[in-house]
C-alpha atoms as a PDB file:
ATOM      1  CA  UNK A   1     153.358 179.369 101.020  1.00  0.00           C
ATOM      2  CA  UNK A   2     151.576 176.842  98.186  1.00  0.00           C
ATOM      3  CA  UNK A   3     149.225 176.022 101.110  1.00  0.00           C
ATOM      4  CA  UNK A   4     148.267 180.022 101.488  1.00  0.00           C
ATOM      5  CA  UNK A   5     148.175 180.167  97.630  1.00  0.00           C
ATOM      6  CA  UNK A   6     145.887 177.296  97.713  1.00  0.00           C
ATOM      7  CA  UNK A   7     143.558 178.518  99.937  1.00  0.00           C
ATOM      8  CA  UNK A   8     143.338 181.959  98.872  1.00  0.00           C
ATOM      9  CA  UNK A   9     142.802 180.188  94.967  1.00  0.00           C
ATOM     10  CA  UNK A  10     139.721 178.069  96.871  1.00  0.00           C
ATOM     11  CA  UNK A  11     138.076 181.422  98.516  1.00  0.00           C
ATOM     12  CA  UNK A  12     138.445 183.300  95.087  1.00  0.00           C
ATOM     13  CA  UNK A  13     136.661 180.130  93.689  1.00  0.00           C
ATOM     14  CA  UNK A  14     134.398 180.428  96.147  1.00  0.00           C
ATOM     15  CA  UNK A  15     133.468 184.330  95.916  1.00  0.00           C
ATOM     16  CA  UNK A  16     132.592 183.976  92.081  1.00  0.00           C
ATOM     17  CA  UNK A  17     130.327 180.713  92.191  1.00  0.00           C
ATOM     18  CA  UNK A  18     128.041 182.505  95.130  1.00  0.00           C
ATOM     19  CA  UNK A  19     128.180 185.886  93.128  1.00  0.00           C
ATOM     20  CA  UNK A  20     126.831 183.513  89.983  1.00  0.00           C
ATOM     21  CA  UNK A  21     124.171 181.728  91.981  1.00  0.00           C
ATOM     22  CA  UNK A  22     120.606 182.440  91.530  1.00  0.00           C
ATOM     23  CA  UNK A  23     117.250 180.184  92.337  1.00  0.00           C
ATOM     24  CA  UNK A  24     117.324 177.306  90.160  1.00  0.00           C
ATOM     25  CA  UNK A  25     115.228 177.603  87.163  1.00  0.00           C
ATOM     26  CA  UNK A  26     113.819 175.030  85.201  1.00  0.00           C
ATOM     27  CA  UNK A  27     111.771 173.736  81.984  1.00  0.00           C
ATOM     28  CA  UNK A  28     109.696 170.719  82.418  1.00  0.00           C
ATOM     29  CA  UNK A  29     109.560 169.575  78.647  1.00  0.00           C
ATOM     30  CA  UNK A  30     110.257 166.167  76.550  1.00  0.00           C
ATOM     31  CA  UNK A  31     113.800 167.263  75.293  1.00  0.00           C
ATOM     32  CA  UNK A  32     113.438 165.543  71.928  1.00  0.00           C
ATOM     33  CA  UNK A  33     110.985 168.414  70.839  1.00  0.00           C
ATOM     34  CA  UNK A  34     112.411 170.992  72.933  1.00  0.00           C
ATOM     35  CA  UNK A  35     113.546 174.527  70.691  1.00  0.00           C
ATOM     36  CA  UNK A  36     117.576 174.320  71.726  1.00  0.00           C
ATOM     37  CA  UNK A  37     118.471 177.321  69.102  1.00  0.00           C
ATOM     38  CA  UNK A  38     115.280 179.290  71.191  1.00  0.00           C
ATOM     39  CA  UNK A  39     117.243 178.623  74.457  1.00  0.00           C
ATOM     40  CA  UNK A  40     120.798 179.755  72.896  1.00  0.00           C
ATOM     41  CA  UNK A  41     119.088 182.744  71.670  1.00  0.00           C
ATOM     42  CA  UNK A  42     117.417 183.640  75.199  1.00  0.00           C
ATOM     43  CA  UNK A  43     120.514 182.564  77.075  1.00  0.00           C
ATOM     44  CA  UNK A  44     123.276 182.439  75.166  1.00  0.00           C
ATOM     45  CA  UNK A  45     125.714 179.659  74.800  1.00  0.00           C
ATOM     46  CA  UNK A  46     126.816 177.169  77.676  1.00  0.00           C
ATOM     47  CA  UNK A  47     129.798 176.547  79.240  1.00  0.00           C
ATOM     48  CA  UNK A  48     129.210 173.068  80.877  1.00  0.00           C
ATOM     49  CA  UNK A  49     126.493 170.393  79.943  1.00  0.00           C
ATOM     50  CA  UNK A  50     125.623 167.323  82.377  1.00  0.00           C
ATOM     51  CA  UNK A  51     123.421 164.641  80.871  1.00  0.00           C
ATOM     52  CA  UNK A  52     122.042 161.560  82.315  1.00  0.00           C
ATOM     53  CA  UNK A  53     119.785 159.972  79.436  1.00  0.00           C
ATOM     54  CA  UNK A  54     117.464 157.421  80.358  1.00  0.00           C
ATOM     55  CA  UNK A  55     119.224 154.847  78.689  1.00  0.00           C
ATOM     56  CA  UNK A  56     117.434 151.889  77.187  1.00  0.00           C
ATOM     57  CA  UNK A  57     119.590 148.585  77.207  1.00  0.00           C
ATOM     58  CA  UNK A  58     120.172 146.330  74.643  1.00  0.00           C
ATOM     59  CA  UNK A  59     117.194 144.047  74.398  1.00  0.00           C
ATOM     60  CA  UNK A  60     114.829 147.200  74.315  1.00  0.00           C
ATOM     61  CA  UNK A  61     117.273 148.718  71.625  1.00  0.00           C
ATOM     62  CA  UNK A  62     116.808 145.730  69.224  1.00  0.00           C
ATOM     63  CA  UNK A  63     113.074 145.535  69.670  1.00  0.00           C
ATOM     64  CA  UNK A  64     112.483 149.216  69.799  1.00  0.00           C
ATOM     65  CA  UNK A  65     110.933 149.218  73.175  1.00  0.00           C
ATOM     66  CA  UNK A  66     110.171 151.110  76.253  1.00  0.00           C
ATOM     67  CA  UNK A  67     110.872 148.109  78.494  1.00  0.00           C
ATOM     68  CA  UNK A  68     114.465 146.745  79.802  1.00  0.00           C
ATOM     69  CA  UNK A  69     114.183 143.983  78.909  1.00  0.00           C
ATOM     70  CA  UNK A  70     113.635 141.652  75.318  1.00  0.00           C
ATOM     71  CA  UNK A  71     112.453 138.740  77.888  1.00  0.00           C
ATOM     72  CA  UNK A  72     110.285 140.147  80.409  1.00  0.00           C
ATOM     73  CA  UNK A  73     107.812 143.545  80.980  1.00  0.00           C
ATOM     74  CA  UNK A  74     110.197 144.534  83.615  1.00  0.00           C
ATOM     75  CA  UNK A  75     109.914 148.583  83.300  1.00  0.00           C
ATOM     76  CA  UNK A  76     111.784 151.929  84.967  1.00  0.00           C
ATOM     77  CA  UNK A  77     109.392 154.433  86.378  1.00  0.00           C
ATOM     78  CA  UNK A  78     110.131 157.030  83.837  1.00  0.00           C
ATOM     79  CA  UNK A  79     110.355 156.509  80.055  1.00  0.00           C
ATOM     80  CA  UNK A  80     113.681 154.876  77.964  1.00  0.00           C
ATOM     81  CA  UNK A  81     115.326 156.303  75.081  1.00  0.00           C
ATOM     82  CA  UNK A  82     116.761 154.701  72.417  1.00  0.00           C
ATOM     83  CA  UNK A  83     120.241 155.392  71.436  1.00  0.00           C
ATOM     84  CA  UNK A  84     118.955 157.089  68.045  1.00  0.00           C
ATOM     85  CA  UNK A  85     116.688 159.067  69.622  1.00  0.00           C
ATOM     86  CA  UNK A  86     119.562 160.376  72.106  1.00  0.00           C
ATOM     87  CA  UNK A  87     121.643 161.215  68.978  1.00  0.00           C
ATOM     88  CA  UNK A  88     119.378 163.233  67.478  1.00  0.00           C
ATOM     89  CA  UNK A  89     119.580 165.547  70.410  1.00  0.00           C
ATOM     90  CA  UNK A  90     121.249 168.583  68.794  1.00  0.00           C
ATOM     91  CA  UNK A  91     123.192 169.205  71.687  1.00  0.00           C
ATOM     92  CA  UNK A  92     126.166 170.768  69.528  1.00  0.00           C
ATOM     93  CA  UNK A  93     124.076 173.966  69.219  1.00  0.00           C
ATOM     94  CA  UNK A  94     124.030 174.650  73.051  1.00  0.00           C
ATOM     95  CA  UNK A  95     127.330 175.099  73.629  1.00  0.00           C
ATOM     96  CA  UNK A  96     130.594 176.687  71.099  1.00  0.00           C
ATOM     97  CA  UNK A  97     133.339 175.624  73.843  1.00  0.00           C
ATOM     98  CA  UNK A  98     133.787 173.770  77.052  1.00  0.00           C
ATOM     99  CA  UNK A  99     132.631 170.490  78.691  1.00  0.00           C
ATOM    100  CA  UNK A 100     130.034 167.961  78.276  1.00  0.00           C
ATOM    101  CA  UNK A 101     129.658 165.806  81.249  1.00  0.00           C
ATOM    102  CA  UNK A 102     128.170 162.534  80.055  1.00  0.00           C
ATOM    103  CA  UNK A 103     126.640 159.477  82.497  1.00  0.00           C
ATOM    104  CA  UNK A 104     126.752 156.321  80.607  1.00  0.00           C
ATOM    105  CA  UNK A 105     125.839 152.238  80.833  1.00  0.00           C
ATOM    106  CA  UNK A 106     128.869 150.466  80.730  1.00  0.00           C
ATOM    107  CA  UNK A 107     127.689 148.094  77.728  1.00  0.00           C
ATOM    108  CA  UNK A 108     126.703 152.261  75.660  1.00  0.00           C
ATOM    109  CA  UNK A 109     130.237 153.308  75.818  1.00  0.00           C
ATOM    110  CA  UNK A 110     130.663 152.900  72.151  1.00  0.00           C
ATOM    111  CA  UNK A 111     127.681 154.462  70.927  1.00  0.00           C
ATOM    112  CA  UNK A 112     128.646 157.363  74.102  1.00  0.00           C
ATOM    113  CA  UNK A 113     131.749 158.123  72.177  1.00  0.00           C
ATOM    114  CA  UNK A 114     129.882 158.507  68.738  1.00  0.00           C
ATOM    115  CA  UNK A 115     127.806 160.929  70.428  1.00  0.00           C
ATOM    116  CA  UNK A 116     130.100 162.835  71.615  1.00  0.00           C
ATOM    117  CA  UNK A 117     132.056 163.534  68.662  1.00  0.00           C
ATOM    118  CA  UNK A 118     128.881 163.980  66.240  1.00  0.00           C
ATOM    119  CA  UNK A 119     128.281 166.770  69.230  1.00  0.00           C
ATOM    120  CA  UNK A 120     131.536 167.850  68.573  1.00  0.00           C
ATOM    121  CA  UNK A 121     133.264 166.435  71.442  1.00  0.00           C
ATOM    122  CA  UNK A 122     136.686 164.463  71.935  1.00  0.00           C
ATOM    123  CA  UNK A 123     136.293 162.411  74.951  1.00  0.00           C
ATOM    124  CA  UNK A 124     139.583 163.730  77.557  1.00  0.00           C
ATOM    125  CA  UNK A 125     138.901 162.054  80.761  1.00  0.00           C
ATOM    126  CA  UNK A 126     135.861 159.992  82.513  1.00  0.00           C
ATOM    127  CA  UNK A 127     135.215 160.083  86.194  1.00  0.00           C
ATOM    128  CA  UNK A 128     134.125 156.578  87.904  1.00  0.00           C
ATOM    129  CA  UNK A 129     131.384 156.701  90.862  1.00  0.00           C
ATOM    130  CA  UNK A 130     131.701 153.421  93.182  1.00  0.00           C
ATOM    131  CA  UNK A 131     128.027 152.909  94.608  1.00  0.00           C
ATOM    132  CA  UNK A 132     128.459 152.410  98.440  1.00  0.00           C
ATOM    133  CA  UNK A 133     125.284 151.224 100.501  1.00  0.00           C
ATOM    134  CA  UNK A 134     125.867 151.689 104.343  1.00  0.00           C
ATOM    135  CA  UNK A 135     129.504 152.338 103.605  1.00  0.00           C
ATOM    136  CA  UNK A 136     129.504 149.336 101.852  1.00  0.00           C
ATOM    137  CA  UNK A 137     130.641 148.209  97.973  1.00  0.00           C
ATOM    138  CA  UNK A 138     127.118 148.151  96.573  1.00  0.00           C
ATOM    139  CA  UNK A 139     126.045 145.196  94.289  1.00  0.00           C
ATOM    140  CA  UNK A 140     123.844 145.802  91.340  1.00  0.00           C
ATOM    141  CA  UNK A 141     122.565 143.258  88.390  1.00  0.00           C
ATOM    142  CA  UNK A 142     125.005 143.018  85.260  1.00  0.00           C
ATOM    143  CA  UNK A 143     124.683 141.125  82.137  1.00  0.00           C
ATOM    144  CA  UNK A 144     128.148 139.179  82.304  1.00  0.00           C
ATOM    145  CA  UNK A 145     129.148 140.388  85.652  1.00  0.00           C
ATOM    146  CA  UNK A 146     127.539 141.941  88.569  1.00  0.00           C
ATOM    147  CA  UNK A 147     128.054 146.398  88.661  1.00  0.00           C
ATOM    148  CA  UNK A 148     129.171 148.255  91.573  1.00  0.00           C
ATOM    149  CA  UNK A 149     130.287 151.670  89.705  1.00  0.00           C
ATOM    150  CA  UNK A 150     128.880 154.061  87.129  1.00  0.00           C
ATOM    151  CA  UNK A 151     131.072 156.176  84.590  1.00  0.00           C
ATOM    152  CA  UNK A 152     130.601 159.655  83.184  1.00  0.00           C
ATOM    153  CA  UNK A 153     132.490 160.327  80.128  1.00  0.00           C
ATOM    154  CA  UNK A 154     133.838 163.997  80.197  1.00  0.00           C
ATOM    155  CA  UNK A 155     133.824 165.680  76.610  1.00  0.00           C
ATOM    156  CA  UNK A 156     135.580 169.074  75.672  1.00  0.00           C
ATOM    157  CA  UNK A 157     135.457 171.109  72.594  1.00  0.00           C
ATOM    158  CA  UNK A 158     137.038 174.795  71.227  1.00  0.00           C
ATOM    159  CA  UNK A 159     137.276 176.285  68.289  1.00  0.00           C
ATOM    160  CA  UNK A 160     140.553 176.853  66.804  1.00  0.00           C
ATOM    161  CA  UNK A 161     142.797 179.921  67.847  1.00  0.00           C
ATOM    162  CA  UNK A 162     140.387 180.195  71.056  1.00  0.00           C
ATOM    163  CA  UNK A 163     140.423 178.926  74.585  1.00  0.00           C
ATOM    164  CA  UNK A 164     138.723 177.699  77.329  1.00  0.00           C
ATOM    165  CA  UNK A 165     139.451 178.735  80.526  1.00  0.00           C
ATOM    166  CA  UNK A 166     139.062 176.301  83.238  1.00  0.00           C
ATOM    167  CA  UNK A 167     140.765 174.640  86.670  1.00  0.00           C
ATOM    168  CA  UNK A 168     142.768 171.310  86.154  1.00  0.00           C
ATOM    169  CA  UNK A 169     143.685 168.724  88.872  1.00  0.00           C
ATOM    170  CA  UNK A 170     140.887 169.744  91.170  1.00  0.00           C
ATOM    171  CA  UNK A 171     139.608 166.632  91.821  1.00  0.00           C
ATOM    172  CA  UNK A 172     140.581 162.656  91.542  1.00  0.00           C
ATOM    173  CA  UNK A 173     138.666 160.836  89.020  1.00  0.00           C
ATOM    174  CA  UNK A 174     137.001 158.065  90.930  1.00  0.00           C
ATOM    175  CA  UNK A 175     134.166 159.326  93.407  1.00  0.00           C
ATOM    176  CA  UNK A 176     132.476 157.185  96.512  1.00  0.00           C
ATOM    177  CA  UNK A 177     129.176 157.881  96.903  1.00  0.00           C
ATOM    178  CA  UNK A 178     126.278 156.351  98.507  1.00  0.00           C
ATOM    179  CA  UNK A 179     123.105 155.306  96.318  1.00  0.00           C
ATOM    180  CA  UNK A 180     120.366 157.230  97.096  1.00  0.00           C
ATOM    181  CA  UNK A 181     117.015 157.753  95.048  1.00  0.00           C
ATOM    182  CA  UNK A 182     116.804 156.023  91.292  1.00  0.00           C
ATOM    183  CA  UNK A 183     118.697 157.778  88.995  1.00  0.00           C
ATOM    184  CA  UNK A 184     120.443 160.007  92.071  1.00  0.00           C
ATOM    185  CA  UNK A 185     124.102 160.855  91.092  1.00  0.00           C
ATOM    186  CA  UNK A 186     126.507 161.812  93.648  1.00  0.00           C
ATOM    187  CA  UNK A 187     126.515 165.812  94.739  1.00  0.00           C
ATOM    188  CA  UNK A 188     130.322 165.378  94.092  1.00  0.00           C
ATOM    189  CA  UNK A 189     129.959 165.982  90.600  1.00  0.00           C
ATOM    190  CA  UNK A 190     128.114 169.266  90.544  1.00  0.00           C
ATOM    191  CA  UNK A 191     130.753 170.459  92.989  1.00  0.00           C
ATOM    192  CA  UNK A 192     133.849 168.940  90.862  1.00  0.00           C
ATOM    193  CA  UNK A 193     132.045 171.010  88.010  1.00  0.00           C
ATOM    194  CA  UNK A 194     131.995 174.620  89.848  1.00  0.00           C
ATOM    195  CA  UNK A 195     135.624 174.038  90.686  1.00  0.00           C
ATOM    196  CA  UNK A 196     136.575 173.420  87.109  1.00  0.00           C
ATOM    197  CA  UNK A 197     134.945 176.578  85.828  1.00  0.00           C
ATOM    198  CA  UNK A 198     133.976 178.913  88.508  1.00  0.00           C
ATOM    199  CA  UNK A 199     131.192 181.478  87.530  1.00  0.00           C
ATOM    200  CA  UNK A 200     130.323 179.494  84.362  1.00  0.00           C
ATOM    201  CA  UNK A 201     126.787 178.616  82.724  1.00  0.00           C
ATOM    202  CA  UNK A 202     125.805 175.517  83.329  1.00  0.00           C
ATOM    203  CA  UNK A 203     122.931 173.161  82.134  1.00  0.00           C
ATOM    204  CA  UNK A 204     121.536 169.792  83.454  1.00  0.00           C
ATOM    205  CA  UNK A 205     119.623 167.497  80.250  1.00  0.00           C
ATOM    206  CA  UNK A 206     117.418 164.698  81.846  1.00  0.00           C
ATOM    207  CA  UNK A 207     117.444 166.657  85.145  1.00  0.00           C
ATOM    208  CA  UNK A 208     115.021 165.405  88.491  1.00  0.00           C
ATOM    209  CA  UNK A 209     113.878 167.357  91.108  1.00  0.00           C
ATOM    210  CA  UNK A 210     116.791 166.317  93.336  1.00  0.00           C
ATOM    211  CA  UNK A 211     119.173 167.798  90.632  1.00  0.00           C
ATOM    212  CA  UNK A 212     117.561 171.417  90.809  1.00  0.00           C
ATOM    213  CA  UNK A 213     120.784 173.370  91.719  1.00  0.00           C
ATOM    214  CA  UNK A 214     121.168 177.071  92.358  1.00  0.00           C
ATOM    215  CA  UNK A 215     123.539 178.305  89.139  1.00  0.00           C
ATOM    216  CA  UNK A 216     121.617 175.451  86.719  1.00  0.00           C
ATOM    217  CA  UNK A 217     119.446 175.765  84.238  1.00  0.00           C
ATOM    218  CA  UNK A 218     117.575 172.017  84.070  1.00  0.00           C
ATOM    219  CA  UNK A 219     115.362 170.419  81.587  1.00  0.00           C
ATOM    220  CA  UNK A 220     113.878 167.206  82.236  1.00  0.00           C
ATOM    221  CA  UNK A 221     109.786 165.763  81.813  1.00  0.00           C
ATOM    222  CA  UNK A 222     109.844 165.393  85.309  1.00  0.00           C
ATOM    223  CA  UNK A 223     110.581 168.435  86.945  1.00  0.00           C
ATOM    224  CA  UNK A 224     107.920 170.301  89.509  1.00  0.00           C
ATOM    225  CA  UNK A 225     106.350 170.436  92.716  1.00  0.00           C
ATOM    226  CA  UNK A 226     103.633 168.025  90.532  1.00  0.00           C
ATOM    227  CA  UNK A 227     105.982 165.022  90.584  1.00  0.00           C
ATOM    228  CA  UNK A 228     107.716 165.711  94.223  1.00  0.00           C
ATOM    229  CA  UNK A 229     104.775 163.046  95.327  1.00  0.00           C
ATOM    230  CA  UNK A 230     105.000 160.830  92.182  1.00  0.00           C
ATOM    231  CA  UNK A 231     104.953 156.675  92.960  1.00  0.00           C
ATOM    232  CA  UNK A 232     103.641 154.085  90.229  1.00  0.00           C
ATOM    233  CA  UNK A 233     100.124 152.753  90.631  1.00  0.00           C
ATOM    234  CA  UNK A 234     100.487 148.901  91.435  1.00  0.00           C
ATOM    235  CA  UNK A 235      97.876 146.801  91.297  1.00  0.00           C
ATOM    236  CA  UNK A 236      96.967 143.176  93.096  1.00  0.00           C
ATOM    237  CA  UNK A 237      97.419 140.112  90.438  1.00  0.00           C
ATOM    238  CA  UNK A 238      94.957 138.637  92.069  1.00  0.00           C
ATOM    239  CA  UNK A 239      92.347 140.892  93.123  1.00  0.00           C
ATOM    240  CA  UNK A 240      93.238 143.683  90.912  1.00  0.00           C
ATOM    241  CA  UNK A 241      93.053 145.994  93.779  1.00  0.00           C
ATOM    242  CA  UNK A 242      95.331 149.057  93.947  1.00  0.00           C
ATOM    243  CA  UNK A 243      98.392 148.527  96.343  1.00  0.00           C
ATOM    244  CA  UNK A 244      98.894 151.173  98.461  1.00  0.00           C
ATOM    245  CA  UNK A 245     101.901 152.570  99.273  1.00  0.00           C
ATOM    246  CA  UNK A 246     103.575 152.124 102.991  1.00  0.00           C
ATOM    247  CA  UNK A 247     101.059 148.675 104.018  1.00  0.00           C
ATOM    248  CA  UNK A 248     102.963 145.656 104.447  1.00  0.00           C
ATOM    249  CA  UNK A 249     101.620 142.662 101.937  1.00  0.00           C
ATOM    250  CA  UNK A 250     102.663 138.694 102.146  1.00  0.00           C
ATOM    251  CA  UNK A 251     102.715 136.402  99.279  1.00  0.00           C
ATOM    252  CA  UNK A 252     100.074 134.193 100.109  1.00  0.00           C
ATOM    253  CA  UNK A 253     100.775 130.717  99.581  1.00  0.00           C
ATOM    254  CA  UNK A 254      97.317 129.323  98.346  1.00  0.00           C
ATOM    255  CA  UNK A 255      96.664 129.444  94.936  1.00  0.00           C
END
């Protein structure tokens, strides 16, 4: 009988996220300038936020720089933010009530939770992503110690003497995902998300093109058929030549 109500609960789920889907739509803007009391007044307000700022780790926070790294020109291939600058993101006027899904660094969770609550959010829960390559505990460079999982801090909010009206216990907290592309979160997420709140509006902040989700409304300075193709230019050290993508190069060993 709890298996029949379960299933019939998961088809009803179903039913109202497909009836709620449309074509992905999209802004391709720099979010710091973008008009969010505009897009309330268009839209209305949303239900469920996802961000995934481009973080900008500690040596680039102290000198105030696009790169990594304090000790080397190491760069991403999109731009870094600094932890100010994702702050000032007025955020809180997008949504009254609901949930802000929030990817973080491990060494931002600090300045994460002030965020959150200057957007009005207590922090409830987080949900951990282990990074698996070839079905394998993946192995990525840490500061102290070496990284094989992400976290996303989930934040909800409600005015007093209303509700929110959402799904609990639909999913486990910890998620194993392959890595994919840079910056790729796992699809698990997005569906976690329409099981919580069936039918609700959602928005992506700092959205790619492989985020672009039926039922989303995504802003992000690199969204469009325009950056589908997009690689850096690299250039020889030595001959100043451009590199092209796909050809095979060896270190040679003269100097």
């Amino acid at each position: 009988m709890n298996m029949e109500k379960r299933l019939d609960k998961d088809q009803k789920i179903k039913i109202i996220n497909d009836n709620y889907k449309h074509p992905h739509t999209y802004v391709n803007c720099d979010v710091r300038y973008f008009n969010f009391d505009f897009l309330v007044d268009k839209l209305g307000y949303f239900d469920v936020i996802l961000m995934d700022p481009p973080w900008r780790i500690k040596g680039g926070q102290q000198n105030d720089s696009g790169f990594m790294f304090s000790n080397s020109k190491f760069n991403l291939d999109y731009d870094t933010m600094s932890n100010q600058e994702i702050m000032n993101l007025r955020i809180e006027k997008i949504s009254r009530k609901g949930f802000l899904f929030l990817w973080i660094l491990s060494n931002q969770i600090n300045t994460a939770y002030e965020m959150l609550n200057k957007w009005g959010y207590e922090v409830v829960d987080q949900i951990i992503w282990v990074k698996l390559k070839n079905n394998n505990v993946y192995l990525s460079h840490g500061y102290y110690l070496m990284h094989s999982f992400e976290m996303c801090l989930v934040g909800y909010k409600c005015p007093p003497g209303e509700y929110v009206e959402y799904n609990s216990k639909v999913s486990n907290n910890v998620l194993f995902g392959e890595v994919r592309k840079k910056s790729q979160k796992p699809d698990e997420l997005y569906e976690i998300i329409d099981l919580m709140m069936p039918g609700a509006k959602k928005i992506e902040i700092f959205a790619r093109n492989h985020n672009l989700r039926p039922g989303w409304f995504s802003l992000g300075n690199q969204l469009g058929e325009q950056y589908e193709k997009w690689y850096n230019s690299v250039d020889c050290n030595s001959c100043e030549k451009s590199i092209r993508i796909g050809v095979r190069r060896f270190k040679s060993r003269n100097k």
